[in-house]
Structure formats: structure tokens, C-alpha cells
C-alpha atoms as a PDB file:
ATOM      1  CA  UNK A   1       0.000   0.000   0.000  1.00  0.00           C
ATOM      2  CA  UNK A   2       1.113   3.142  -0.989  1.00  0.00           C
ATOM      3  CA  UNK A   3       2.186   5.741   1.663  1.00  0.00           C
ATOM      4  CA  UNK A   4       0.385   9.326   1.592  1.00  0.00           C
ATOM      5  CA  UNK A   5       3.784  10.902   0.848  1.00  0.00           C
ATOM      6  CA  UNK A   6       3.727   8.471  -2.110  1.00  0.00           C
ATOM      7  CA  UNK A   7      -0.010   9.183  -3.197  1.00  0.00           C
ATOM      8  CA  UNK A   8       0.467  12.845  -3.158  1.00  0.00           C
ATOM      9  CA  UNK A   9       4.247  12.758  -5.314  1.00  0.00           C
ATOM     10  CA  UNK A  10       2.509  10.408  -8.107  1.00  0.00           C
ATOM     11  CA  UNK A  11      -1.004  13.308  -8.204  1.00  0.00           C
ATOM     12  CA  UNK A  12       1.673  15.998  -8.424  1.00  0.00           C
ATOM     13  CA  UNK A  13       3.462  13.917 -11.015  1.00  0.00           C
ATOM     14  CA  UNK A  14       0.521  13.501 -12.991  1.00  0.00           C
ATOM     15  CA  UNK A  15      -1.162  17.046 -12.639  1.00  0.00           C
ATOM     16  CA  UNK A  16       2.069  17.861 -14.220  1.00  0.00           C
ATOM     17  CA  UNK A  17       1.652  15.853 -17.003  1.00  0.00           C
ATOM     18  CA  UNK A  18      -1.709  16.844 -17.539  1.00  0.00           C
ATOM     19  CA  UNK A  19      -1.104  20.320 -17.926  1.00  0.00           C
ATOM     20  CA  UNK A  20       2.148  19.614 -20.337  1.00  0.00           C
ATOM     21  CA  UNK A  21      -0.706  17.672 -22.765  1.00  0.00           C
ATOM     22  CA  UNK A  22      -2.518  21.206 -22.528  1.00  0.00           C
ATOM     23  CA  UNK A  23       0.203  23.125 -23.658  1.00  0.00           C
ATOM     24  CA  UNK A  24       1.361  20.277 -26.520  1.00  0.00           C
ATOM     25  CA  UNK A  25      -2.060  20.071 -27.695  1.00  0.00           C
ATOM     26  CA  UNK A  26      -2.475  23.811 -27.430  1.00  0.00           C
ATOM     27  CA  UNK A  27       0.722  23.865 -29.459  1.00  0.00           C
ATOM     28  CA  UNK A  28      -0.605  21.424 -31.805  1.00  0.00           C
ATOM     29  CA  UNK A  29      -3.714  23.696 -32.755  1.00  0.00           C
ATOM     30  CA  UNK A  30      -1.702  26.609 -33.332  1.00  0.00           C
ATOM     31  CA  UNK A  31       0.259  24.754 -35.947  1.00  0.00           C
ATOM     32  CA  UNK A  32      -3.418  23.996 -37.949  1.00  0.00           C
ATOM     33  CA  UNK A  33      -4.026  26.681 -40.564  1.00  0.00           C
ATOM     34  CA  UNK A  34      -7.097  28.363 -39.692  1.00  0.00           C
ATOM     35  CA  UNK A  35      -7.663  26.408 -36.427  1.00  0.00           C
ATOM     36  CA  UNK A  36      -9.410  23.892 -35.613  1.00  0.00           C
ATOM     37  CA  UNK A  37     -12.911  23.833 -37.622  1.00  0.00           C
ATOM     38  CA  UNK A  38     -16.156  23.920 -35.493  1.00  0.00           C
ATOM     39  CA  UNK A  39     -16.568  20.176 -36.807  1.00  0.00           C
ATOM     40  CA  UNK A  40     -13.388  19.260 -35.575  1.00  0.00           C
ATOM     41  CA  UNK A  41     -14.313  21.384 -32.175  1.00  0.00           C
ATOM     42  CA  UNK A  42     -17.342  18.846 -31.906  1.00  0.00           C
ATOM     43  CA  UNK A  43     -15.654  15.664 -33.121  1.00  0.00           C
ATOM     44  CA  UNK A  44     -13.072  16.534 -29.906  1.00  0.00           C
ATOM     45  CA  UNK A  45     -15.984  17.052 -27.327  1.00  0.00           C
ATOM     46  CA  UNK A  46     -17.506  13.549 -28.572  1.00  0.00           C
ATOM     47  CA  UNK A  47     -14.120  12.338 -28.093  1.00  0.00           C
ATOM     48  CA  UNK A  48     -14.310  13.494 -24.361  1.00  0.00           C
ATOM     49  CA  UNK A  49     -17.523  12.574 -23.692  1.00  0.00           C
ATOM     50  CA  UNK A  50     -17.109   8.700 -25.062  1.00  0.00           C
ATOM     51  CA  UNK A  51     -13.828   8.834 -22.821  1.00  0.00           C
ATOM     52  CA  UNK A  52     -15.102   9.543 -19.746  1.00  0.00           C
ATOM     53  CA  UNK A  53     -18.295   7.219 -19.880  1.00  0.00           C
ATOM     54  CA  UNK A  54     -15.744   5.123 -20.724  1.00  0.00           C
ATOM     55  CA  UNK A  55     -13.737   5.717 -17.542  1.00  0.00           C
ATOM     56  CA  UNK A  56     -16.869   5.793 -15.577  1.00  0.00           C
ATOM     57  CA  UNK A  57     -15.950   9.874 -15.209  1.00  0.00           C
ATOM     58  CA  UNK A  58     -18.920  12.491 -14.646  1.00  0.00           C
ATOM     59  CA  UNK A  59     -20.367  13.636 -18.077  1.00  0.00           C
ATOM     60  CA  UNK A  60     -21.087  16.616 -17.546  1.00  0.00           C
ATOM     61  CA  UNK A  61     -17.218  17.766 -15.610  1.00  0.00           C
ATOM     62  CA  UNK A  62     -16.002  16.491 -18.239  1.00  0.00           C
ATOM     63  CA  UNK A  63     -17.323  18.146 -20.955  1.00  0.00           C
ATOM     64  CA  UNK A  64     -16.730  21.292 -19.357  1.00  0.00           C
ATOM     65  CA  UNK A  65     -13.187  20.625 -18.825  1.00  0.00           C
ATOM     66  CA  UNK A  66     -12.862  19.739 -22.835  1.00  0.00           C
ATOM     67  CA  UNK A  67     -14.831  23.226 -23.447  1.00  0.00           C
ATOM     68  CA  UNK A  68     -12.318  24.952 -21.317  1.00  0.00           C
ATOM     69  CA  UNK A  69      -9.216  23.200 -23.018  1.00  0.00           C
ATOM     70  CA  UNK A  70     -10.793  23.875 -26.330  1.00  0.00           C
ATOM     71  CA  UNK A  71     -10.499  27.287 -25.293  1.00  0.00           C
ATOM     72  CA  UNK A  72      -7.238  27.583 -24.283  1.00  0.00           C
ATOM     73  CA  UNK A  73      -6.039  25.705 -27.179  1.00  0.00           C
ATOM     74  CA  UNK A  74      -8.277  28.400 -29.301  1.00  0.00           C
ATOM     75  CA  UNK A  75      -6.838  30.956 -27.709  1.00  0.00           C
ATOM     76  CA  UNK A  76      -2.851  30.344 -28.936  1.00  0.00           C
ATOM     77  CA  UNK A  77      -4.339  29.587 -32.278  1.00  0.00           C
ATOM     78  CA  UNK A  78      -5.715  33.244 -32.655  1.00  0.00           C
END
């Protein structure tokens, strides 16, 4: 069984990782001419959405959290 010092190093680890996937994807979008299209916008929120039922994760968080992403990501590609 993991120790809570161990628990709380491997969420850091991955909340790290996580955000560096924001920023490569975010990269990523900048790099498509035009952005991403609003198809492509909805394609990537089904994405989410099939992922996290999936998972077992809360629909609706988790859609949110792919809106707000989307945005970001939108954002560099301006």
C-alpha cells in the first residue's frame, strides 16, 4: 500500500503531465491553418464525452473541462 507521501508525489506527477498535454495540444492547434474547424471542435468534445463514460468519469465535468481546453487551445491559435 502506498504511503500518503507516495499518493500525493505520483497526483503531483501527474497534474504535471496533464497540464504539459494542454500546452502540446495547445501547441498542436496553433500549428493547424485556420484552427481547428467547429466540426473538428465537436468531433473533440464527442471524443471526451465517449472517454469519460468510458472511464466511468462524470459527463457533464467532463465536458466542461474539454470546453475549457478547447479554449485555451483556441486561444494560442488566434
Amino acid at each position: 500500500m502506498m504511503m500518503t507521501d507516495d499518493i500525493l508525489a505520483t497526483l503531483e506527477k501527474i497534474d504535471q503531465q496533464i497540464v504539459r498535454l494542454i500546452a502540446d495540444r495547445r501547441d498542436l492547434v496553433a500549428q493547424v491553418p485556420g484552427g481547428l474547424s467547429n466540426d473538428q471542435e465537436v468531433e473533440a468534445m464527442s471524443l471526451w464525452i465517449d472517454e469519460a463514460v468510458e472511464r466511468e468519469l462524470p459527463e457533464d465535468p467532463m465536458e466542461k473541462m474539454g470546453k475549457l481546453i478547447s479554449q485555451v487551445c483556441r486561444k494560442r491559435g488566434e
